[in-house]
N, C-alpha and C. Protein backbone atom coordinates (compact mmCIF):
# COMPACT_ATOMS: atom_id res chain seq x y z
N UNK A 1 53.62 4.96 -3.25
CA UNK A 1 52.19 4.87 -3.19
C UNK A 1 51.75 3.59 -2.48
N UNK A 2 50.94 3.21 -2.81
CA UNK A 2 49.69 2.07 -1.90
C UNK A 2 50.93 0.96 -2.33
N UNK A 3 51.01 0.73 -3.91
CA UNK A 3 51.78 -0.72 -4.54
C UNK A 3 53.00 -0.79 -3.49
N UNK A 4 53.58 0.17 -3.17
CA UNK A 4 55.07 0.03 -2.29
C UNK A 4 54.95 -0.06 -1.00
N UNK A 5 53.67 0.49 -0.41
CA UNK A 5 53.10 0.48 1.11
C UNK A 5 52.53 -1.54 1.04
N UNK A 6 52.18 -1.74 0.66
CA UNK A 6 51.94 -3.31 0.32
C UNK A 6 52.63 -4.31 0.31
N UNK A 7 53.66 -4.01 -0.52
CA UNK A 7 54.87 -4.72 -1.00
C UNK A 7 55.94 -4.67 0.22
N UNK A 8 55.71 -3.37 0.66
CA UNK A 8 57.09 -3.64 2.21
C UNK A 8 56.07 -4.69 3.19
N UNK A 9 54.95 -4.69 3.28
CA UNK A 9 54.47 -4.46 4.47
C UNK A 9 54.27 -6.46 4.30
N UNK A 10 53.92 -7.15 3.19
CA UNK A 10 54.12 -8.33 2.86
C UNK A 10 55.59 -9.25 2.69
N UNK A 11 56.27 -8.09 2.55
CA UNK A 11 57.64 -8.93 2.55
C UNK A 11 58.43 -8.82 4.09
N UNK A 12 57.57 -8.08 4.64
CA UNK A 12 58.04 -7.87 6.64
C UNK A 12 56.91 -9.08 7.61
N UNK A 13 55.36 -9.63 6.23
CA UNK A 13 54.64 -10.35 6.86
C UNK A 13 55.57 -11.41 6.92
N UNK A 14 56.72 -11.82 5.88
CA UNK A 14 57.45 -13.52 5.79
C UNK A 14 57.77 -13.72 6.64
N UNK A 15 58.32 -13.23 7.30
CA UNK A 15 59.02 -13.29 9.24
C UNK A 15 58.34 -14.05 9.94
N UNK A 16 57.00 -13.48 10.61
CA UNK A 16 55.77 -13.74 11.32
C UNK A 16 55.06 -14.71 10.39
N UNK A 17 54.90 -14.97 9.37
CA UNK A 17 54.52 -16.30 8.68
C UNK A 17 55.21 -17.08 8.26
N UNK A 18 56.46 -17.00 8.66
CA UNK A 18 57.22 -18.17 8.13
C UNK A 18 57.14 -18.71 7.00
N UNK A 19 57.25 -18.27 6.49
CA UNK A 19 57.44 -18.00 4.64
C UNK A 19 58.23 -17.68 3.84
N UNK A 20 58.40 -17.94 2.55
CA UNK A 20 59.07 -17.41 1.93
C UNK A 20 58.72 -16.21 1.31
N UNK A 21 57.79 -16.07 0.71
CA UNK A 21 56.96 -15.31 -0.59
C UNK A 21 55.51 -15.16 0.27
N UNK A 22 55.37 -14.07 0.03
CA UNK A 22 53.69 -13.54 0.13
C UNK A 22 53.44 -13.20 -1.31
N UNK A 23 52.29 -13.67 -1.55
CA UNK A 23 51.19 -13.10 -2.98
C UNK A 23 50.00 -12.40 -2.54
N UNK A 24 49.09 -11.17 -2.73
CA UNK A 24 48.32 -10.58 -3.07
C UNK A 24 47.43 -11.72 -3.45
N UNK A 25 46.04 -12.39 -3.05
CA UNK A 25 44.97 -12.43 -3.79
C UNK A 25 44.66 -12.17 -5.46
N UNK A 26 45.00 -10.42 -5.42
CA UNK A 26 44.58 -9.79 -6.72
C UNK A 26 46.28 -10.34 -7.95
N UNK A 27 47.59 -10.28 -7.05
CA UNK A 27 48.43 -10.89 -8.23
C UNK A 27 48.11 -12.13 -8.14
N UNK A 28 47.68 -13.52 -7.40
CA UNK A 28 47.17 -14.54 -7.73
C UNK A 28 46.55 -14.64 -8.73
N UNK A 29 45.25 -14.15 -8.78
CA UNK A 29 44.35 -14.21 -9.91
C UNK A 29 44.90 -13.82 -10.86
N UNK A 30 45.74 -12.23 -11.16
CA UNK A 30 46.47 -11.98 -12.34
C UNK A 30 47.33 -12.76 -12.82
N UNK A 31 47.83 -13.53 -12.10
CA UNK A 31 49.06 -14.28 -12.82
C UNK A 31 48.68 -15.95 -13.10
N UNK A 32 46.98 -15.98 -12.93
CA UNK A 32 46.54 -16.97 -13.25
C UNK A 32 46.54 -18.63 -12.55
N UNK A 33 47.58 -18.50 -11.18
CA UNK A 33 47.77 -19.18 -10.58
C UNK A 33 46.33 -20.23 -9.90
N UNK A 34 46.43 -21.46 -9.59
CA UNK A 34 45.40 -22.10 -8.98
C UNK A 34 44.91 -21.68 -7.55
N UNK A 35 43.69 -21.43 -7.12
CA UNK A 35 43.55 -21.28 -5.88
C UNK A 35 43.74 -22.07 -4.64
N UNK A 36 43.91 -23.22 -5.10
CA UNK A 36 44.31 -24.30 -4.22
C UNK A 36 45.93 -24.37 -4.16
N UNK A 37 46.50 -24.09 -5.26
CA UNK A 37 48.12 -24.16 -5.02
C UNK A 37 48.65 -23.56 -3.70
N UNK A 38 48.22 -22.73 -3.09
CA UNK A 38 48.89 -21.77 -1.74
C UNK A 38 47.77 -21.78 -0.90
N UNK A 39 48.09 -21.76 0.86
CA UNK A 39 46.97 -21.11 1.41
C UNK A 39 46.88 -19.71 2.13
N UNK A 40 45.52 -19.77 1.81
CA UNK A 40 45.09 -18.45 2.23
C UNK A 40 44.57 -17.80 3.39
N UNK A 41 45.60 -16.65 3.91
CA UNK A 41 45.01 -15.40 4.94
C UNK A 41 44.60 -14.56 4.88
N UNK A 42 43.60 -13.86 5.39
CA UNK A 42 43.71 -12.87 5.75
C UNK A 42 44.18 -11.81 6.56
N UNK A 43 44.61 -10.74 6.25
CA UNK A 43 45.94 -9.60 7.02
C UNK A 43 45.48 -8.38 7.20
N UNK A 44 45.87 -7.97 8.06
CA UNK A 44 46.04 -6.33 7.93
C UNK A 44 46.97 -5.77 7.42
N UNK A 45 46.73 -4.45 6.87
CA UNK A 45 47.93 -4.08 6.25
C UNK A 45 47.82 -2.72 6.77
N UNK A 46 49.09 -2.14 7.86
CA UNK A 46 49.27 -0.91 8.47
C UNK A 46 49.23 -0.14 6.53
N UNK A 47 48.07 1.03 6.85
CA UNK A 47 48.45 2.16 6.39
C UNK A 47 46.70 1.60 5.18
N UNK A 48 46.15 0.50 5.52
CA UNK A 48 44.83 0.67 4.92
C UNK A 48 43.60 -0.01 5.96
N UNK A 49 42.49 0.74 5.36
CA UNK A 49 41.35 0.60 5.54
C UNK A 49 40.83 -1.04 5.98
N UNK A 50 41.08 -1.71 4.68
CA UNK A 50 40.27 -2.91 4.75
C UNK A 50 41.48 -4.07 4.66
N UNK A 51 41.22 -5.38 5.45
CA UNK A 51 42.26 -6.11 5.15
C UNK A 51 42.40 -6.89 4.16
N UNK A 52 43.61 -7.79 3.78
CA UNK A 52 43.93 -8.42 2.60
C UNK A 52 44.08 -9.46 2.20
N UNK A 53 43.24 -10.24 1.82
CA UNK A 53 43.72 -11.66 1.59
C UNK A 53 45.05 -11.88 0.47
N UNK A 54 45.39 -12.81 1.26
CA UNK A 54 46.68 -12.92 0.38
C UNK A 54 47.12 -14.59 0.68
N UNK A 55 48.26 -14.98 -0.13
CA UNK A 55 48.33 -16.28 0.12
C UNK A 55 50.19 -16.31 -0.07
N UNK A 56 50.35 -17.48 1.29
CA UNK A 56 52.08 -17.98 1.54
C UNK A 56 52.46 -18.98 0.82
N UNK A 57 54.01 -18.75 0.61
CA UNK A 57 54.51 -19.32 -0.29
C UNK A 57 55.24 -19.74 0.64
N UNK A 58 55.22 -20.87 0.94
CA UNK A 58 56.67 -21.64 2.55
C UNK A 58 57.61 -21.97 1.61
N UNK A 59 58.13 -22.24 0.43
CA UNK A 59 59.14 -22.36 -0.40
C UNK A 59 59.28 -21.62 -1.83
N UNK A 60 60.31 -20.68 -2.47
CA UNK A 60 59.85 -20.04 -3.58
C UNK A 60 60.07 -21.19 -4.64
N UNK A 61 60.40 -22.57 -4.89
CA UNK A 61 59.96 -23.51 -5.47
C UNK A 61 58.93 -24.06 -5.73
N UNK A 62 58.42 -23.84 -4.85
CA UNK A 62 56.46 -24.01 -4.58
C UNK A 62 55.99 -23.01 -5.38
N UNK A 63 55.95 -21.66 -5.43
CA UNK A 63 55.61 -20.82 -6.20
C UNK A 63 56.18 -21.34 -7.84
N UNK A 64 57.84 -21.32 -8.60
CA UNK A 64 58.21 -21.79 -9.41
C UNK A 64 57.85 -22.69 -9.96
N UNK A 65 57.23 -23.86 -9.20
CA UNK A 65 56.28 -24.97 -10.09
C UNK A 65 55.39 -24.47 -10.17
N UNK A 66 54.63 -23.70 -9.35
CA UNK A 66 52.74 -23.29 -10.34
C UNK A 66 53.02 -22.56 -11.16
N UNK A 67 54.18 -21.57 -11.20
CA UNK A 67 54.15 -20.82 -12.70
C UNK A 67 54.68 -21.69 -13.74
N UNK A 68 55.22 -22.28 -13.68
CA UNK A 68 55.85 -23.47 -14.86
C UNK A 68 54.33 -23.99 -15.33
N UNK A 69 54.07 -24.68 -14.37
CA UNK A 69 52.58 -25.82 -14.69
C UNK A 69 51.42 -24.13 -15.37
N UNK A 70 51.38 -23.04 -15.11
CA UNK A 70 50.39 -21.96 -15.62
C UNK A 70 51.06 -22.10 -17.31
N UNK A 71 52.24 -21.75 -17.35
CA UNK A 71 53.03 -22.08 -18.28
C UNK A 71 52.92 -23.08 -19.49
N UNK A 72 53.25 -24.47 -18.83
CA UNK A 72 53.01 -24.99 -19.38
C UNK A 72 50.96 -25.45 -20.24
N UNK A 73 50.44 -25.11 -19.03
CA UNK A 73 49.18 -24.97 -20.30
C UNK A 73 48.32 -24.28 -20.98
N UNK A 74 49.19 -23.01 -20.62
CA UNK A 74 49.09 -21.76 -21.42
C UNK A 74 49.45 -22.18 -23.12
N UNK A 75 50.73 -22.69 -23.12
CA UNK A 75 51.47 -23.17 -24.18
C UNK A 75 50.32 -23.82 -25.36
């Protein structure tokens, strides 16, 4: 469905963005992350309508500390 049309199509964006990790906008917010922690593009995504903001992760350590620090003051 759409979740797997997304998910290929962001993990083929890391190439061309030089990245490690792509996030969704919408899993950002779900997973509570800061909006300033990553920055943000906007994309197209072959196979929809409207495009997607989403935000790069240039190291998946970079990602691993904002969930720790969400983590930790969740706690």
């Amino acid at each position: 469905g759409d979740a797997v049309n997304v998910a290929a199509r962001l993990q083929d964006m890391t190439k061309s963005l030089a990245c490690e990790a792509i996030l969704s906008e919408e899993v950002r917010v779900t997973a509570g992350l800061p909006a300033d922690g990553l920055p943000e593009q906007e994309v197209e995504i072959r196979g929809r309508a409207e495009p997607m903001i989403v935000r790069s992760v240039t190291r998946a350590s970079v990602l691993s500390a904002l969930v720790n620090d969400v983590q930790i003051i969740a706690a």
